[in-house]
N, C-alpha and C. Protein backbone atom coordinates (compact mmCIF):
# COMPACT_ATOMS: atom_id res chain seq x y z
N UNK A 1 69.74 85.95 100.58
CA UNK A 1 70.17 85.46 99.30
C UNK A 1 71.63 85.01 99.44
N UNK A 2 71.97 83.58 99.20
CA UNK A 2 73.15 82.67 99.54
C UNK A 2 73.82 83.73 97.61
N UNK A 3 75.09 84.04 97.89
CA UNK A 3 75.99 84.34 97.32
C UNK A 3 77.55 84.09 97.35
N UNK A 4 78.23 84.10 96.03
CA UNK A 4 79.70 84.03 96.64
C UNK A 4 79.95 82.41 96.27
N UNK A 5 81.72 82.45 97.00
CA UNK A 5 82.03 80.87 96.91
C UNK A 5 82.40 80.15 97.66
N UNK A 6 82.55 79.14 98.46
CA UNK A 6 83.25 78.79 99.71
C UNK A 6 84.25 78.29 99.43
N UNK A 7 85.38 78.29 100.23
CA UNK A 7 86.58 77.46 100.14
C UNK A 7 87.59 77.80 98.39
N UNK A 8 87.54 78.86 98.63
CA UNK A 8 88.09 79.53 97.19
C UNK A 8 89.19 80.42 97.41
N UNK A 9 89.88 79.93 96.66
CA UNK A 9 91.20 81.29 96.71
C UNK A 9 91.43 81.65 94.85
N UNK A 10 91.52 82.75 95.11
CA UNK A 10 91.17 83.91 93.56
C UNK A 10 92.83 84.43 93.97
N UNK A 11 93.26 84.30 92.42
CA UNK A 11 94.42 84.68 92.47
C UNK A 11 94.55 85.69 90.76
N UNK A 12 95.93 86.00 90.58
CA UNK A 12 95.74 86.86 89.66
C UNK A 12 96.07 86.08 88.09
N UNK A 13 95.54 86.35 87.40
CA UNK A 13 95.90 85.86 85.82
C UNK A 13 97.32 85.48 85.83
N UNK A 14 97.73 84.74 85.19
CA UNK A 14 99.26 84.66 84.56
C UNK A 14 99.18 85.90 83.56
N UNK A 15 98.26 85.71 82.19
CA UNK A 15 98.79 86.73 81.32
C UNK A 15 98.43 88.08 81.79
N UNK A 16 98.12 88.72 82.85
CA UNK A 16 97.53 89.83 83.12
C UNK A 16 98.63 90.74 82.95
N UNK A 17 98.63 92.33 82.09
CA UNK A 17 99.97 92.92 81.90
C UNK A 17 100.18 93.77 82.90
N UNK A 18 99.40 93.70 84.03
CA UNK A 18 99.71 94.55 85.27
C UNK A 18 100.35 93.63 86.59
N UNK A 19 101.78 93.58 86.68
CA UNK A 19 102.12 92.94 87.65
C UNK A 19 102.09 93.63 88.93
N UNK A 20 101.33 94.52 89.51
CA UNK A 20 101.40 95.08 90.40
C UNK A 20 99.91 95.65 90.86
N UNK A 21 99.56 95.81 92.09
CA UNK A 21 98.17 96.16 92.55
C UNK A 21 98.30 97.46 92.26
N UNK A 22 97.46 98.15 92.04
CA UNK A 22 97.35 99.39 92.03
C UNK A 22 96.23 100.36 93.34
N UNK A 23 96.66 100.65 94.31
CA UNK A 23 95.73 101.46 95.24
C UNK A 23 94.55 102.65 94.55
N UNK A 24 93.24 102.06 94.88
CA UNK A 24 92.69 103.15 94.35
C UNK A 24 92.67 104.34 94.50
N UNK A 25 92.47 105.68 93.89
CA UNK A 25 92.63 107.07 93.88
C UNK A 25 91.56 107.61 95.33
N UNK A 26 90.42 107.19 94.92
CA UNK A 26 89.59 108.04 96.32
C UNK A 26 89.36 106.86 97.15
N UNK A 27 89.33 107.37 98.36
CA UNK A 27 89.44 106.50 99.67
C UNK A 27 87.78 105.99 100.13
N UNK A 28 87.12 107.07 99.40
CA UNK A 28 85.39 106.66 99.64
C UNK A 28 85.12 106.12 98.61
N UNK A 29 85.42 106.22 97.96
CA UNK A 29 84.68 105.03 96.31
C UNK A 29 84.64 103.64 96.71
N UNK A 30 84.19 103.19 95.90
CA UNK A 30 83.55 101.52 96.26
C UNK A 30 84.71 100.55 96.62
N UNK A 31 85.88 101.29 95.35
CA UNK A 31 86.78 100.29 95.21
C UNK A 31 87.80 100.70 96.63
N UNK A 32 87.61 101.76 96.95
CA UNK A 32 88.67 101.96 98.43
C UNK A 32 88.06 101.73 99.71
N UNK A 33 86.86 101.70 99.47
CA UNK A 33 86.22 101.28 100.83
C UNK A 33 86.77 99.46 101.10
N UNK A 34 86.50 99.20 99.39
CA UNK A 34 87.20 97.60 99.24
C UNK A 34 88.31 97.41 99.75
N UNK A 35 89.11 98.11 99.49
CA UNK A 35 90.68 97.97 99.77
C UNK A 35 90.58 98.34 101.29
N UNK A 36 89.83 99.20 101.96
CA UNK A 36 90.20 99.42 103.74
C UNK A 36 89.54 98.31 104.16
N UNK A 37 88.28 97.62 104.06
CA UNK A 37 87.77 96.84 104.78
C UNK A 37 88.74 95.22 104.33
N UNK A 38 89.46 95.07 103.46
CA UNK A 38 89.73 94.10 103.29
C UNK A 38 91.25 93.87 103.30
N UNK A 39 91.63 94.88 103.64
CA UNK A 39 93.30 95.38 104.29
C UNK A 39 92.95 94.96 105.76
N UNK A 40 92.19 95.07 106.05
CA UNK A 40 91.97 94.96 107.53
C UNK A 40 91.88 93.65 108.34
N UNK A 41 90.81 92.85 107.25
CA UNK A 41 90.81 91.70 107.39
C UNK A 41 90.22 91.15 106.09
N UNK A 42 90.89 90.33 105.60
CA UNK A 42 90.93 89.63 104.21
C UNK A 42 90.15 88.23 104.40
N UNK A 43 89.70 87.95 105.45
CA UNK A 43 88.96 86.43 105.63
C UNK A 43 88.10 87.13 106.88
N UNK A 44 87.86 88.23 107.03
CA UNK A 44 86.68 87.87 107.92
C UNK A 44 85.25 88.69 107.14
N UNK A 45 85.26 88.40 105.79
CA UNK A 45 84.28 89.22 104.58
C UNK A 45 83.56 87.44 104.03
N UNK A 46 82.18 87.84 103.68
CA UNK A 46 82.21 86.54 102.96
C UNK A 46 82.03 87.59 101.75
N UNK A 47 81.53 87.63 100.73
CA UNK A 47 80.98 88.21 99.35
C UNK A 47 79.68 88.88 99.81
N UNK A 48 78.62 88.28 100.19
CA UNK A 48 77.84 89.35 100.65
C UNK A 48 77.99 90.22 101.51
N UNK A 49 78.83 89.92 102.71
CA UNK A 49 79.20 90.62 103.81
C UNK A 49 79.66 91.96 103.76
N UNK A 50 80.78 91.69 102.12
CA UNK A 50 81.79 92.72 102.03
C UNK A 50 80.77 93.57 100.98
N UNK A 51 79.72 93.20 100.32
CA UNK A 51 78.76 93.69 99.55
C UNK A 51 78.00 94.90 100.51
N UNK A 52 77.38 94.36 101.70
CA UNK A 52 76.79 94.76 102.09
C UNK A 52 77.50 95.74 103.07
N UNK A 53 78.76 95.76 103.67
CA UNK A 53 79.49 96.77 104.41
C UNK A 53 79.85 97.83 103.28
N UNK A 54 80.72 97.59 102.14
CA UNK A 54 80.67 98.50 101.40
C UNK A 54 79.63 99.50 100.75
N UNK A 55 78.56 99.03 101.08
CA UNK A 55 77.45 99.79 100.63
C UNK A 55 76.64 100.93 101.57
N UNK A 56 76.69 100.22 102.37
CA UNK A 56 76.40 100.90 103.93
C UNK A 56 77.26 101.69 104.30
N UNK A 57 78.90 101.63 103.96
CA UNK A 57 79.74 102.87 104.69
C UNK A 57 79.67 103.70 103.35
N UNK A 58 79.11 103.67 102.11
CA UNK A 58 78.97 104.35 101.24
C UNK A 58 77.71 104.97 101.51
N UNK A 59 77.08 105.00 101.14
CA UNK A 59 75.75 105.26 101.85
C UNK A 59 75.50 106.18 103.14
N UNK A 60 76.48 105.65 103.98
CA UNK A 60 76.46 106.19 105.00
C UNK A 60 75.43 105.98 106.56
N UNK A 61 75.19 104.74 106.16
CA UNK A 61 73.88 103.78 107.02
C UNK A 61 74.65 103.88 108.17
N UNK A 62 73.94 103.54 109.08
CA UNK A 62 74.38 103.12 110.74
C UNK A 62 73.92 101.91 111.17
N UNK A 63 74.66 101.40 111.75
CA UNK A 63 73.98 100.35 112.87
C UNK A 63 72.89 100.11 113.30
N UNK A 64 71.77 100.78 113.57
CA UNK A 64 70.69 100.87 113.32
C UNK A 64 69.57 100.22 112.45
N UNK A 65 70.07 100.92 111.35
CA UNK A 65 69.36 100.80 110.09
C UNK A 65 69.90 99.67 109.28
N UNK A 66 71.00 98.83 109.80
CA UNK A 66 71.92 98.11 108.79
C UNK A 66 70.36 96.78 108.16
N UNK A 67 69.74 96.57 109.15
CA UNK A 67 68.72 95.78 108.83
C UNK A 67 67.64 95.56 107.92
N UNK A 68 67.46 97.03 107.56
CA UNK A 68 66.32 97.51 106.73
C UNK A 68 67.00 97.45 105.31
N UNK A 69 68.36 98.08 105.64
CA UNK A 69 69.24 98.42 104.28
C UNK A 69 69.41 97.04 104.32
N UNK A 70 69.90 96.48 104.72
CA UNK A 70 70.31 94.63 104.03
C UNK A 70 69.16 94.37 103.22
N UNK A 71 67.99 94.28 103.56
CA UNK A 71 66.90 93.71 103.40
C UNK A 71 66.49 94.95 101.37
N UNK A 72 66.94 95.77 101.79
CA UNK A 72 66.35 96.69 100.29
C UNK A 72 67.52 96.73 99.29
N UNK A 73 68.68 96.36 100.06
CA UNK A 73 70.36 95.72 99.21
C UNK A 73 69.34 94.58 98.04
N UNK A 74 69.45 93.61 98.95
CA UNK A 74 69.32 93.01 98.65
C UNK A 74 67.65 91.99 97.91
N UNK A 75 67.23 92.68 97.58
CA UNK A 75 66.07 92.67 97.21
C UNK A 75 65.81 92.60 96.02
N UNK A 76 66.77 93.19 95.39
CA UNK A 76 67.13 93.37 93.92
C UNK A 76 68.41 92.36 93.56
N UNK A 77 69.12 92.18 92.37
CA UNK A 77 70.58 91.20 92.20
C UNK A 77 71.57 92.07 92.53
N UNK A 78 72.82 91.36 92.95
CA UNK A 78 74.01 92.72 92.74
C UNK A 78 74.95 92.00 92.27
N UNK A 79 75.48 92.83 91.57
CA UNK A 79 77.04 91.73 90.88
C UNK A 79 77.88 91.30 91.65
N UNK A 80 78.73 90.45 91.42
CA UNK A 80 79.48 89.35 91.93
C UNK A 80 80.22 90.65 92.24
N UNK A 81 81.74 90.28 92.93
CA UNK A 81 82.73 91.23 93.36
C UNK A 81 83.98 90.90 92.69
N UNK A 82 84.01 89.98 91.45
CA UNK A 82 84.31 90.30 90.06
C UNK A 82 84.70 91.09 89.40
N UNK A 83 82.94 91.96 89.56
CA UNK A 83 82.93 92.91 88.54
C UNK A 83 83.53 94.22 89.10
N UNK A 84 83.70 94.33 90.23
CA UNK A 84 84.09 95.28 91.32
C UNK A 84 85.58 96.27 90.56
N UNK A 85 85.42 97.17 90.40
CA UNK A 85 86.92 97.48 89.81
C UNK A 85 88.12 97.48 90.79
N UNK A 86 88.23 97.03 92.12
CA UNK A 86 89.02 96.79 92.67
C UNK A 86 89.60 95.74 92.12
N UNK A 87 89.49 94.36 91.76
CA UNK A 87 90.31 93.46 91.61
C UNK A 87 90.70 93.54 89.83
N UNK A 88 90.38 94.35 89.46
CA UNK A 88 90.70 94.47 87.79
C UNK A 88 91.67 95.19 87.92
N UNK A 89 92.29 95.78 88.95
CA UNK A 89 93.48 96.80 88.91
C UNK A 89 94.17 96.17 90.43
């Protein structure tokens, strides 16, 4: 399932009243797994990519299995990374 946007750069609101990122509190939650995999490398994620790694090191999948789990990820819809509370803070 083709997701995501190509050739896009997402930047922050003008009126947004938080001028500053805020690091999330737990380091395993969705939104900090967000922040390590994408501290790391910020262009080598497409939207599903980073969908599907975050879910899997949540989860706790292996290498192995990443195949089966892609396939039952995604089987169902998942929200954009939007809705993700990483980029709302």
């Amino acid at each position: 399932m083709a997701m995501g946007y190509l050739d896009t750069f997402a930047e922050v609101v003008a009126d947004r009243s938080i001028r500053a990122g805020v690091m999330p509190d737990r380091s395993m939650s969705t939104e900090g797994i967000e922040q390590v995999l994408l501290t790391a490398g910020p262009d080598w994620f497409t939207g599903e990519d980073l969908i599907l790694a975050v879910h899997a090191r949540h989860k706790g999948v292996g290498d192995a299995d990443i195949v089966a789990f892609k396939a039952a990820l995604f089987s169902r819809p998942q929200m954009c990374l939007r809705a993700s509370p990483l980029p709302k803070r």
